[in-house]
C-alpha atoms as a PDB file:
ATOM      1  CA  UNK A   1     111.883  87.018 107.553  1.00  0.00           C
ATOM      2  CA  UNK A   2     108.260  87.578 107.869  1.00  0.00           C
ATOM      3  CA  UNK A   3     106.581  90.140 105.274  1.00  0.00           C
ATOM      4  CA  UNK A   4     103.757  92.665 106.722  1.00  0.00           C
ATOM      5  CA  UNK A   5     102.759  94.128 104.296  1.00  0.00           C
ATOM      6  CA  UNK A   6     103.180  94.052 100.690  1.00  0.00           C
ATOM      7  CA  UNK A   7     101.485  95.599  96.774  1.00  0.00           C
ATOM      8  CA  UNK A   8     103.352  99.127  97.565  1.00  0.00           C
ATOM      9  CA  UNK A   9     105.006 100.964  94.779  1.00  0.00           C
ATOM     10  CA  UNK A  10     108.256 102.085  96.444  1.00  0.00           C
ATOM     11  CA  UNK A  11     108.081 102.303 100.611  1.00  0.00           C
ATOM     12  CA  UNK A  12     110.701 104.474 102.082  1.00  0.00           C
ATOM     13  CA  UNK A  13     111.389 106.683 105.015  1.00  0.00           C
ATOM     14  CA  UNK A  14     110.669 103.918 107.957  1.00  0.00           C
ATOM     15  CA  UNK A  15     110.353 105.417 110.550  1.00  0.00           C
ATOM     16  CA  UNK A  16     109.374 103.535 114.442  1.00  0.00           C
ATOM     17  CA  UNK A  17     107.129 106.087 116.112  1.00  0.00           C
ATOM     18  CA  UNK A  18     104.811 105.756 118.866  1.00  0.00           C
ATOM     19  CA  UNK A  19     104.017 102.161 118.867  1.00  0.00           C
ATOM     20  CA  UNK A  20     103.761 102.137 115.313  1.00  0.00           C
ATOM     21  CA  UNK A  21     105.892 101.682 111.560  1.00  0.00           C
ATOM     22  CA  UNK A  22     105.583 104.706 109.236  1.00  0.00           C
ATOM     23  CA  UNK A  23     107.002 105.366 105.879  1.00  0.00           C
ATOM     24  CA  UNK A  24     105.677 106.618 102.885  1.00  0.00           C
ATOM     25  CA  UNK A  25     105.032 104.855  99.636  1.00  0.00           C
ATOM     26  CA  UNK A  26     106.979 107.426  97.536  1.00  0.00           C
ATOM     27  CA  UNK A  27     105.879 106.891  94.261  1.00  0.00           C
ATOM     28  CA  UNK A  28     102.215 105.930  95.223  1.00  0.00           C
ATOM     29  CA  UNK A  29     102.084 109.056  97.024  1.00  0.00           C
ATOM     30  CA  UNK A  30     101.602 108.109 100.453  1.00  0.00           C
ATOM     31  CA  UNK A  31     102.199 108.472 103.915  1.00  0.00           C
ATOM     32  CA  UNK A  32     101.624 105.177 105.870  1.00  0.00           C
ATOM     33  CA  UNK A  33     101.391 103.913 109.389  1.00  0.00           C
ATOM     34  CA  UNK A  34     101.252 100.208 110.184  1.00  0.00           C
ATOM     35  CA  UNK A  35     100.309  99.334 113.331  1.00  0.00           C
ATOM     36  CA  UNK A  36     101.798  96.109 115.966  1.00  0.00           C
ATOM     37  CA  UNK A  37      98.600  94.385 114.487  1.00  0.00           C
ATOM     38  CA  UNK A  38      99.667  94.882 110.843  1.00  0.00           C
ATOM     39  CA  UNK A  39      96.432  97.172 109.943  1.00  0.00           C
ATOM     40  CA  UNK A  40      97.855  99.688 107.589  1.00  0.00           C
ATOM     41  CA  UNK A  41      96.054 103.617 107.843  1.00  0.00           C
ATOM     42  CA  UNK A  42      96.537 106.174 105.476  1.00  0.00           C
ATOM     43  CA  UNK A  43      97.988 109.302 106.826  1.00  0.00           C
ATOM     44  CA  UNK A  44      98.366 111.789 104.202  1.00  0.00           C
ATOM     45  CA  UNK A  45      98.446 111.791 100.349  1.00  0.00           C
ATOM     46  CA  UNK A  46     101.216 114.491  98.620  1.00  0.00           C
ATOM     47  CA  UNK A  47     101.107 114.160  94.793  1.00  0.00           C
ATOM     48  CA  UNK A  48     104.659 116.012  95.154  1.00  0.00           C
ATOM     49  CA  UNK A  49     106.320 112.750  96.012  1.00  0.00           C
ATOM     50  CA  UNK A  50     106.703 112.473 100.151  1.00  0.00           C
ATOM     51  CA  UNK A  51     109.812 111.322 101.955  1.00  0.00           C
ATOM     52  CA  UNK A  52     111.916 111.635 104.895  1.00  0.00           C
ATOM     53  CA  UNK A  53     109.448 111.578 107.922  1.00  0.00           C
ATOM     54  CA  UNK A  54     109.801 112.937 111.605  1.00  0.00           C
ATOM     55  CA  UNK A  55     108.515 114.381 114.647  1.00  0.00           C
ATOM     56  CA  UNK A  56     108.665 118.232 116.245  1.00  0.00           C
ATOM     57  CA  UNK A  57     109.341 118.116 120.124  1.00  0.00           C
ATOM     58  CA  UNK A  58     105.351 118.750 120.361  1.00  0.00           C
ATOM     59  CA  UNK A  59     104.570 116.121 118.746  1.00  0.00           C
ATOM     60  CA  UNK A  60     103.435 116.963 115.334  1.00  0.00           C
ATOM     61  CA  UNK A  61     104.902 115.053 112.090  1.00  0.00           C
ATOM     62  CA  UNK A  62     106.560 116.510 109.448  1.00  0.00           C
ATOM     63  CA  UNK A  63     106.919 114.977 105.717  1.00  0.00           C
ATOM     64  CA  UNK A  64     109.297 115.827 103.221  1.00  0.00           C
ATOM     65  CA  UNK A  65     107.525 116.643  99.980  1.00  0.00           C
ATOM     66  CA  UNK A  66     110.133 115.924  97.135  1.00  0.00           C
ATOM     67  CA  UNK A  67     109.071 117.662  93.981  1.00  0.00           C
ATOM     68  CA  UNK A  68     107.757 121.116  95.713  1.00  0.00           C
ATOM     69  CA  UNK A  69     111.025 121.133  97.665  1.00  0.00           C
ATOM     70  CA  UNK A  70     108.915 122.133 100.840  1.00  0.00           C
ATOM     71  CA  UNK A  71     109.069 120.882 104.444  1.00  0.00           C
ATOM     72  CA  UNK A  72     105.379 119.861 105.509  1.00  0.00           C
ATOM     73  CA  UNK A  73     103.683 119.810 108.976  1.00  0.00           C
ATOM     74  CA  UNK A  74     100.730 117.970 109.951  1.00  0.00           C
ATOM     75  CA  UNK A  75      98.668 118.733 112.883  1.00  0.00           C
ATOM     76  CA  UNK A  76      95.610 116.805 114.088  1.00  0.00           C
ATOM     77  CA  UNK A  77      94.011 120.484 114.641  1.00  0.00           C
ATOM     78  CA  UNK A  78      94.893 122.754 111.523  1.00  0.00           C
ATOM     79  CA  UNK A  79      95.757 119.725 108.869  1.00  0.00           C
ATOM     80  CA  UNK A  80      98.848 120.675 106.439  1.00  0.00           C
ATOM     81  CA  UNK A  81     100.946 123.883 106.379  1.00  0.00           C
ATOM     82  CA  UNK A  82     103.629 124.255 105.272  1.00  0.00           C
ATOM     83  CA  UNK A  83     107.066 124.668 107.929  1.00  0.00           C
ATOM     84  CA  UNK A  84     109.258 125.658 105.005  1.00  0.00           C
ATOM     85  CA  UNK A  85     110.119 126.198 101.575  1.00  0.00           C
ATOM     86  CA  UNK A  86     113.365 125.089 100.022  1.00  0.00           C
ATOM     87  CA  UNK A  87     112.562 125.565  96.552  1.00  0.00           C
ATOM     88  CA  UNK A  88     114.826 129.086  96.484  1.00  0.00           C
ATOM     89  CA  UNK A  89     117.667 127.297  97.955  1.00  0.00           C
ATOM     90  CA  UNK A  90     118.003 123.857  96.415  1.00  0.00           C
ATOM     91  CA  UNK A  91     117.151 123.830  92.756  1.00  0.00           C
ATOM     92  CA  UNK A  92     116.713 119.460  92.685  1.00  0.00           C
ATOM     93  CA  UNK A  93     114.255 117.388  94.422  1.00  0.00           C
ATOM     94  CA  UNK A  94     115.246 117.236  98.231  1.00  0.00           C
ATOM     95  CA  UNK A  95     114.849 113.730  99.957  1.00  0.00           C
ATOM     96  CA  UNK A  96     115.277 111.850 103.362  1.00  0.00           C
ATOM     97  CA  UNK A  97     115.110 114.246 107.024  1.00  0.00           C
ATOM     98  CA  UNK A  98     115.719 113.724 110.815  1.00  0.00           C
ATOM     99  CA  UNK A  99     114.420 115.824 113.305  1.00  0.00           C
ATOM    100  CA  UNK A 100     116.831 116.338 116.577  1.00  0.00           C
ATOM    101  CA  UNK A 101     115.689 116.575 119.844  1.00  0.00           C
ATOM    102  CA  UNK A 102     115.297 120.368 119.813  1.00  0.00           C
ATOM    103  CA  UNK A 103     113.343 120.151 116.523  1.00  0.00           C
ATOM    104  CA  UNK A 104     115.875 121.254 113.882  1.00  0.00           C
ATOM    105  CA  UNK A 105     115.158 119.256 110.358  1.00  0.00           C
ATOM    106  CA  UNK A 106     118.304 118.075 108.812  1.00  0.00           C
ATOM    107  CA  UNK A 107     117.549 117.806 104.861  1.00  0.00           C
ATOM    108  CA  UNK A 108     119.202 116.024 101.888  1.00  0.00           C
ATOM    109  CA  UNK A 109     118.833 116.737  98.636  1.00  0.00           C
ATOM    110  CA  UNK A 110     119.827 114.849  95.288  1.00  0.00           C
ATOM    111  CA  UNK A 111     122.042 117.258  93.706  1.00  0.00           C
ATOM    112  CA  UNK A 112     121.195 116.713  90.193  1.00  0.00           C
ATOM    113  CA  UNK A 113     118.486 115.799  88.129  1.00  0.00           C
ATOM    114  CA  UNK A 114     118.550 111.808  88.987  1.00  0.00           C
ATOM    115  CA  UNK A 115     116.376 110.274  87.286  1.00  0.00           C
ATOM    116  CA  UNK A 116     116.724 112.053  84.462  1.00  0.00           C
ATOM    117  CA  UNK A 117     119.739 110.468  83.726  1.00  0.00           C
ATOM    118  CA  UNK A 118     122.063 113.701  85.141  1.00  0.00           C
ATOM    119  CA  UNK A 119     125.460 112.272  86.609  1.00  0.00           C
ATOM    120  CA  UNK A 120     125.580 112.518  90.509  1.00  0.00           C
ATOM    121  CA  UNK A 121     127.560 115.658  91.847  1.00  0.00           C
ATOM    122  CA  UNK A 122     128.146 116.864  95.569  1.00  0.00           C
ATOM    123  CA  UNK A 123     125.791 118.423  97.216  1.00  0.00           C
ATOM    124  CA  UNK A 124     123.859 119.709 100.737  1.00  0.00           C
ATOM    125  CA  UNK A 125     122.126 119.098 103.292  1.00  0.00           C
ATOM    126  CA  UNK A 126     119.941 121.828 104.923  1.00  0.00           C
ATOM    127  CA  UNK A 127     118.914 122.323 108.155  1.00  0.00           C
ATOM    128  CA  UNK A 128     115.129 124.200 108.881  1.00  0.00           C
ATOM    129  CA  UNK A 129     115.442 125.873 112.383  1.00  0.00           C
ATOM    130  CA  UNK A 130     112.306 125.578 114.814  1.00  0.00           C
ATOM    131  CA  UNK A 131     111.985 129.161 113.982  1.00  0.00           C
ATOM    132  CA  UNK A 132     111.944 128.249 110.013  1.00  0.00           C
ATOM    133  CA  UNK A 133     114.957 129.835 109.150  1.00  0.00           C
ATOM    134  CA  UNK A 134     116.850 127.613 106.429  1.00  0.00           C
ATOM    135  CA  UNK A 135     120.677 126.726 106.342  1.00  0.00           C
ATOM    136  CA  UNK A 136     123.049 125.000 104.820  1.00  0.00           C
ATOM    137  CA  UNK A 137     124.260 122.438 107.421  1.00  0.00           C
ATOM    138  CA  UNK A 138     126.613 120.584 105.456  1.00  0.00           C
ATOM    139  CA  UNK A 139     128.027 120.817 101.594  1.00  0.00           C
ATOM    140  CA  UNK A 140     130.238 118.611  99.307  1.00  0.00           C
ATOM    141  CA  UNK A 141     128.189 115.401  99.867  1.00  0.00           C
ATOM    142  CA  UNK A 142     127.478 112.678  97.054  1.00  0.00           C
ATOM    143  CA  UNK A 143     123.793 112.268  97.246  1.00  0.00           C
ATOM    144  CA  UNK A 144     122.692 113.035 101.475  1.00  0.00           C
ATOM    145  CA  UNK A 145     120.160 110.110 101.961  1.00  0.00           C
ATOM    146  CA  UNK A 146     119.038 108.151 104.949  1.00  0.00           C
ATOM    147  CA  UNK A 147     120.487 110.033 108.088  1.00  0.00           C
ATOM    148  CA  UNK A 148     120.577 109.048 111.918  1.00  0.00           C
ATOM    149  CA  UNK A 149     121.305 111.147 115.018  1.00  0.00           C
ATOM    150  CA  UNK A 150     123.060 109.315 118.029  1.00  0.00           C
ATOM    151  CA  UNK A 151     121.479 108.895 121.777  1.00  0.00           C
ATOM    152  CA  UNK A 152     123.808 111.923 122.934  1.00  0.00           C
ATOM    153  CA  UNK A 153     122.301 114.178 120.019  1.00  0.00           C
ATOM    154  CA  UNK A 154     125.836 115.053 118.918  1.00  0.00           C
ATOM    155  CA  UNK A 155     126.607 112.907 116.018  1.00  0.00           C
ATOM    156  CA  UNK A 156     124.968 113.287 112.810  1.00  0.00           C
ATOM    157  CA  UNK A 157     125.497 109.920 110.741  1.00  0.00           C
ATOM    158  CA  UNK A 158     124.418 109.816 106.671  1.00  0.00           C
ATOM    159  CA  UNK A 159     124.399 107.945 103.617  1.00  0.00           C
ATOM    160  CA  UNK A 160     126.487 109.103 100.731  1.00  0.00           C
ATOM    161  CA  UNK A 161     124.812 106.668  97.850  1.00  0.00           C
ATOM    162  CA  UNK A 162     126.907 107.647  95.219  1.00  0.00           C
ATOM    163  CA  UNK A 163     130.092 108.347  97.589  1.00  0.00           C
ATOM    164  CA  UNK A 164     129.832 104.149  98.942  1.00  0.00           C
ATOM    165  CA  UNK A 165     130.603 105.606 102.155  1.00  0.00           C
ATOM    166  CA  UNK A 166     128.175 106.296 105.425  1.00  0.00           C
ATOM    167  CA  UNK A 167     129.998 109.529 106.448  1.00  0.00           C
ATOM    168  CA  UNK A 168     130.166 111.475 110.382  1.00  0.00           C
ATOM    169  CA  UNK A 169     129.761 115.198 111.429  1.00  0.00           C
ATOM    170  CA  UNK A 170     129.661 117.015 114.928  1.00  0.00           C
ATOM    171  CA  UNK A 171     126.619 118.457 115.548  1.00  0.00           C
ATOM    172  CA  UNK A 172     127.482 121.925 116.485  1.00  0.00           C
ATOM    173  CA  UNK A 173     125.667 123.870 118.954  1.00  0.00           C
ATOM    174  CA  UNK A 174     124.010 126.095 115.958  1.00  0.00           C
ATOM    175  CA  UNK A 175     122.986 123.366 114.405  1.00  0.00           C
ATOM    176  CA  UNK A 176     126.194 122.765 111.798  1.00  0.00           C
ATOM    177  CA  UNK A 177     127.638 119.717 110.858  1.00  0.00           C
ATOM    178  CA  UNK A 178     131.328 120.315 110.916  1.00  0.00           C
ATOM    179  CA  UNK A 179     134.669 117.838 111.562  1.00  0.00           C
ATOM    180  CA  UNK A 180     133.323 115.618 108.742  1.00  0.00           C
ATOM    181  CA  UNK A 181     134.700 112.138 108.737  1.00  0.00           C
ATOM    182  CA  UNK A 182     134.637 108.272 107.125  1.00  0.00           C
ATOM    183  CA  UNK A 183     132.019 105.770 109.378  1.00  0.00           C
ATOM    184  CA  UNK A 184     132.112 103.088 106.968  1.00  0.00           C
ATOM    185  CA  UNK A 185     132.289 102.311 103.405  1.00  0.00           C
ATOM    186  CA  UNK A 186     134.036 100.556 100.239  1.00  0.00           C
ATOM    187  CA  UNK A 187     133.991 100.191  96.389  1.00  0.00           C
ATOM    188  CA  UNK A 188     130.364  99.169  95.435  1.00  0.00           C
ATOM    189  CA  UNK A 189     128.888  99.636  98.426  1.00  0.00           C
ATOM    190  CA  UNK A 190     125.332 101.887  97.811  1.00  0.00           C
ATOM    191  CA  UNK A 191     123.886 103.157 101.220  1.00  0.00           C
ATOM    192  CA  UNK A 192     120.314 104.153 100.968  1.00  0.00           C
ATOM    193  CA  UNK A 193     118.456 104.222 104.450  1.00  0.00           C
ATOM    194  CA  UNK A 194     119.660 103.270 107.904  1.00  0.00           C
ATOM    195  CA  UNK A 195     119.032 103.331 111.373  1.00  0.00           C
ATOM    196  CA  UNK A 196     120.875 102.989 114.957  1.00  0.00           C
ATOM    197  CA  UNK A 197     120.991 100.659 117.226  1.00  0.00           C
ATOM    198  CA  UNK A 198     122.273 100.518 120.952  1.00  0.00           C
ATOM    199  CA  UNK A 199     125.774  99.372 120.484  1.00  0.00           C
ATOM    200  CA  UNK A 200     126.166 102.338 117.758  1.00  0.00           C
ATOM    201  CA  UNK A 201     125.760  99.932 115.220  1.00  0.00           C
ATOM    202  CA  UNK A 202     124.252 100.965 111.656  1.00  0.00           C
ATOM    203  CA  UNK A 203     121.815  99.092 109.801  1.00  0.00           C
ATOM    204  CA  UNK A 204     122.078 100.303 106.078  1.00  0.00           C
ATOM    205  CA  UNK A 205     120.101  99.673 103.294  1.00  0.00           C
ATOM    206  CA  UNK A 206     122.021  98.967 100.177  1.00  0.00           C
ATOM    207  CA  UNK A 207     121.045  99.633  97.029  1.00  0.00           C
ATOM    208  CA  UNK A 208     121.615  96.582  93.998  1.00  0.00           C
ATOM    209  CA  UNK A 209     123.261  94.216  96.645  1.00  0.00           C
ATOM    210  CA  UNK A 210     120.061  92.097  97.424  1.00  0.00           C
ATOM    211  CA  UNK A 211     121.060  92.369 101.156  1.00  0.00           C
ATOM    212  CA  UNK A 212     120.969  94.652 104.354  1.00  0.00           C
ATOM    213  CA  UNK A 213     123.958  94.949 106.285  1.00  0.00           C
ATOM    214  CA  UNK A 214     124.762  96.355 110.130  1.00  0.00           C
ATOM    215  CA  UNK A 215     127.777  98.240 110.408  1.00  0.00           C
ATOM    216  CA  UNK A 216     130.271  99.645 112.968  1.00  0.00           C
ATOM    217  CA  UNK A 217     132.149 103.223 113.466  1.00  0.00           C
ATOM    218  CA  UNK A 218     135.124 102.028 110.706  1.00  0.00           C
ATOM    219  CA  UNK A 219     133.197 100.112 108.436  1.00  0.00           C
ATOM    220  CA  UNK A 220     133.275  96.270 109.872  1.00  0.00           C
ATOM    221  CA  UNK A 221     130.512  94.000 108.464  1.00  0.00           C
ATOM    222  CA  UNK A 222     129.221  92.051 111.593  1.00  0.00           C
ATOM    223  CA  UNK A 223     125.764  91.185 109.883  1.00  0.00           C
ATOM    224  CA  UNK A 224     124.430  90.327 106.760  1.00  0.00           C
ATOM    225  CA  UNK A 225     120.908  89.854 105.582  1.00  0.00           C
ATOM    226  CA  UNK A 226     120.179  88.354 102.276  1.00  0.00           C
ATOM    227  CA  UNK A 227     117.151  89.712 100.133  1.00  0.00           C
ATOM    228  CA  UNK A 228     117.107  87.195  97.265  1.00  0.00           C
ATOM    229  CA  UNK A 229     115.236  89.162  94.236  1.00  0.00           C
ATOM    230  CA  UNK A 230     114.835  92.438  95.780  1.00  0.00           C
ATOM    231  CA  UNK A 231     116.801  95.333  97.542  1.00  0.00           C
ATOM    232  CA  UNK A 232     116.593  97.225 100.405  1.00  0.00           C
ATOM    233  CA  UNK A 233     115.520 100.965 100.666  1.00  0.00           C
ATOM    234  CA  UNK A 234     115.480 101.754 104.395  1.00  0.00           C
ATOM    235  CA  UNK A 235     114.712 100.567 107.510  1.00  0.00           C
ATOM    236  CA  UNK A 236     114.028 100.774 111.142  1.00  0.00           C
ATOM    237  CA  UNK A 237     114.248  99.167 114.535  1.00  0.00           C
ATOM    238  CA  UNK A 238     110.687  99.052 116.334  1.00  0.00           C
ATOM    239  CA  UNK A 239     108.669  97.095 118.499  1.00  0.00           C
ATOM    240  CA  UNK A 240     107.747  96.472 121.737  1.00  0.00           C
ATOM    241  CA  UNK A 241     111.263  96.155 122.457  1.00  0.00           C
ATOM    242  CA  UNK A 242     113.165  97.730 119.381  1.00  0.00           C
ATOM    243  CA  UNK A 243     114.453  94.644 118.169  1.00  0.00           C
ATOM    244  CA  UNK A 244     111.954  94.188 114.973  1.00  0.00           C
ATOM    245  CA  UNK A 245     113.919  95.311 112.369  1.00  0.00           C
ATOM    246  CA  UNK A 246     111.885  96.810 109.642  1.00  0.00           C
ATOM    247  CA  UNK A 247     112.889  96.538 105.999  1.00  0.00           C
ATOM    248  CA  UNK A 248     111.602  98.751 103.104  1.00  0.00           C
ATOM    249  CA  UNK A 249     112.067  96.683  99.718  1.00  0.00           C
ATOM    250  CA  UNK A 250     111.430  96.471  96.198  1.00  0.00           C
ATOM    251  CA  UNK A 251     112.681  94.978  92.903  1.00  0.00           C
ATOM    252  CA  UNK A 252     113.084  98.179  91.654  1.00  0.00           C
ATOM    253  CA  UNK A 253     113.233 102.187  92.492  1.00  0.00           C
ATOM    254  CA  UNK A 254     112.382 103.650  88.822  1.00  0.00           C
ATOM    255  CA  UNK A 255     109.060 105.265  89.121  1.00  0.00           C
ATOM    256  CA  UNK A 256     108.117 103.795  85.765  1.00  0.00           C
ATOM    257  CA  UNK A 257     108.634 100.173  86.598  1.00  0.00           C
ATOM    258  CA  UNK A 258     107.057 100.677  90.795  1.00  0.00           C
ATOM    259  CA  UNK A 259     104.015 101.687  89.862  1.00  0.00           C
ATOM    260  CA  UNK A 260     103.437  98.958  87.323  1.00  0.00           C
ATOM    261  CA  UNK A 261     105.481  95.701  89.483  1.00  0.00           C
ATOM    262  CA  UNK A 262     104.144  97.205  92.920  1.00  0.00           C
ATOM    263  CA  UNK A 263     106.462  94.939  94.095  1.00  0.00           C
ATOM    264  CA  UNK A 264     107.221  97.088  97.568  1.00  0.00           C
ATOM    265  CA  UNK A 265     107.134  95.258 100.494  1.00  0.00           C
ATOM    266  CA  UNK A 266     107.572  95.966 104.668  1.00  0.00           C
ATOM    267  CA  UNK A 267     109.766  92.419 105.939  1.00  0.00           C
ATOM    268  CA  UNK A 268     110.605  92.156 109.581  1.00  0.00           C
ATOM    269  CA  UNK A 269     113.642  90.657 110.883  1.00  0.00           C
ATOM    270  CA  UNK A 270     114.085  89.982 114.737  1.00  0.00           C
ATOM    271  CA  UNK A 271     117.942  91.332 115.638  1.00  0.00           C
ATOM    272  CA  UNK A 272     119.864  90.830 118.804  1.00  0.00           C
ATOM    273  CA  UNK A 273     120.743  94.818 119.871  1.00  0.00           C
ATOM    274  CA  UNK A 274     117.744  96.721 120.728  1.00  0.00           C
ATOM    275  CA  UNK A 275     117.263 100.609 118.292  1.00  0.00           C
ATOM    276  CA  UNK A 276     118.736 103.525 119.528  1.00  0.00           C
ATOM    277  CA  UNK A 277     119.107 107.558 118.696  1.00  0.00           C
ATOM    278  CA  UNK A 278     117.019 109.273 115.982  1.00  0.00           C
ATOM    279  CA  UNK A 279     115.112 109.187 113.940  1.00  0.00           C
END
């Protein structure tokens, strides 16, 4: 395990994107990239908390801005607009996105006033059209958090944190997530953020198990990483060959204590089966 880069707050969102590792420090603030070379550039502050990451089929990034509940773009040429606002439609914080390959932004959202102390309670994820129209893709989920879309761009595949499960839809051709079904999970398990890899394998994060796991379609273990002293937040598979696997971590995720221990880290792991599908 080899650490890249380290004194973040709370890094999240990792996303492998054009030769390069980008995630945003969500508690500093910040959007990220980290280069092959491990120089770190700055991409974009939001004061509203960002998150989930992604890319529009021409190429422009979009951020998830937590607190403001809207769906940012950034362009090289006009800066930051705005692609949608969710704040009528989800009254909580929303949190981690992909972006399919015809540019529809799947959405989660906590549910509940988190870190407040509120207790979890289903919730949905949205989907923003490419024409900006908002939707509810999907309802009844425990807390929608890191989310993957497979090579065929038919199965969506997210994290329910506080239902221990990673859970399945269809990907309809309108963009809903129907025929819902179990990928993985068990009692204690906490999925944060994952990732795909080639032989539809899952890479999860899990939260308070000191350890990253890879997964297959009904729930068999057949990797374990060990994080002695810290957890996992999310992840991705980059490099020149899509075997680096990137690791978010921290020793904790409560705003309070991040920005004080700044104990966030980016670790890279070398795996065996190259990344695959979205994000």
């Amino acid at each position: 395990m080899i650490t890249v880069l380290d004194g973040l707050a709370f890094p999240e969102g990792a996303r492998w994107h054009d030769g390069a590792l980008y995630f945003s420090d969500m508690h500093d603030g910040i959007v990220w990239r980290l280069g092959p070379d491990g120089a770190a550039t700055k991409i974009l502050e939001i004061r509203t908390l960002p998150s989930g990451l992604g890319w529009l089929p021409d190429g422009s990034m979009c951020v998830v801005s937590m607190e403001d509940r809207r769906l940012l773009r950034l362009s090289p040429a006009s800066g930051v607009s705005v692609v949608a606002d969710l704040g009528a439609i989800s009254p909580y914080v929303l949190n981690d996105m992909v972006i399919d390959q015809v540019g529809r932004a799947y959405i989660g959202t906590f549910g509940c006033d988190f870190n407040g102390g509120d207790p979890p309670r289903p919730t949905q994820v949205f989907c923003v059209h490419p024409d900006g129209r908002i939707s509810v893709a999907a309802d009844g989920i425990m807390f929608p958090n890191g989310a993957a879309i497979t090579p065929d761009g038919r199965t969506f595949i997210v994290a329910e944190t506080f239902g221990e499960c990673l859970s399945a839809y269809d990907i309809d051709a309108d963009g809903v997530l129907s025929n819902r079904r179990v990928f993985g999970g068990y009692g204690g398990f906490v999925p944060d953020g994952l990732c795909l890899d080639a032989e539809g394998g899952v890479w999860v994060a899990c939260l308070g198990a000191n350890r990253i796991i890879r997964m297959t379609d009904g729930g068999t273990i057949t990797d374990t990483i060990p994080l002695p002293g810290r957890d996992s937040y999310a992840c991705a598979l980059g490099g020149a060959d899509r075997r680096d696997l990137y690791i978010c971590t921290a020793r904790s995720y409560v705003p309070s204590e991040t920005r004080v221990l700044r104990s966030g880290r980016i670790e890279v792991e070398r795996v065996a089966i190259p990344g695959a599908g979205l994000p």
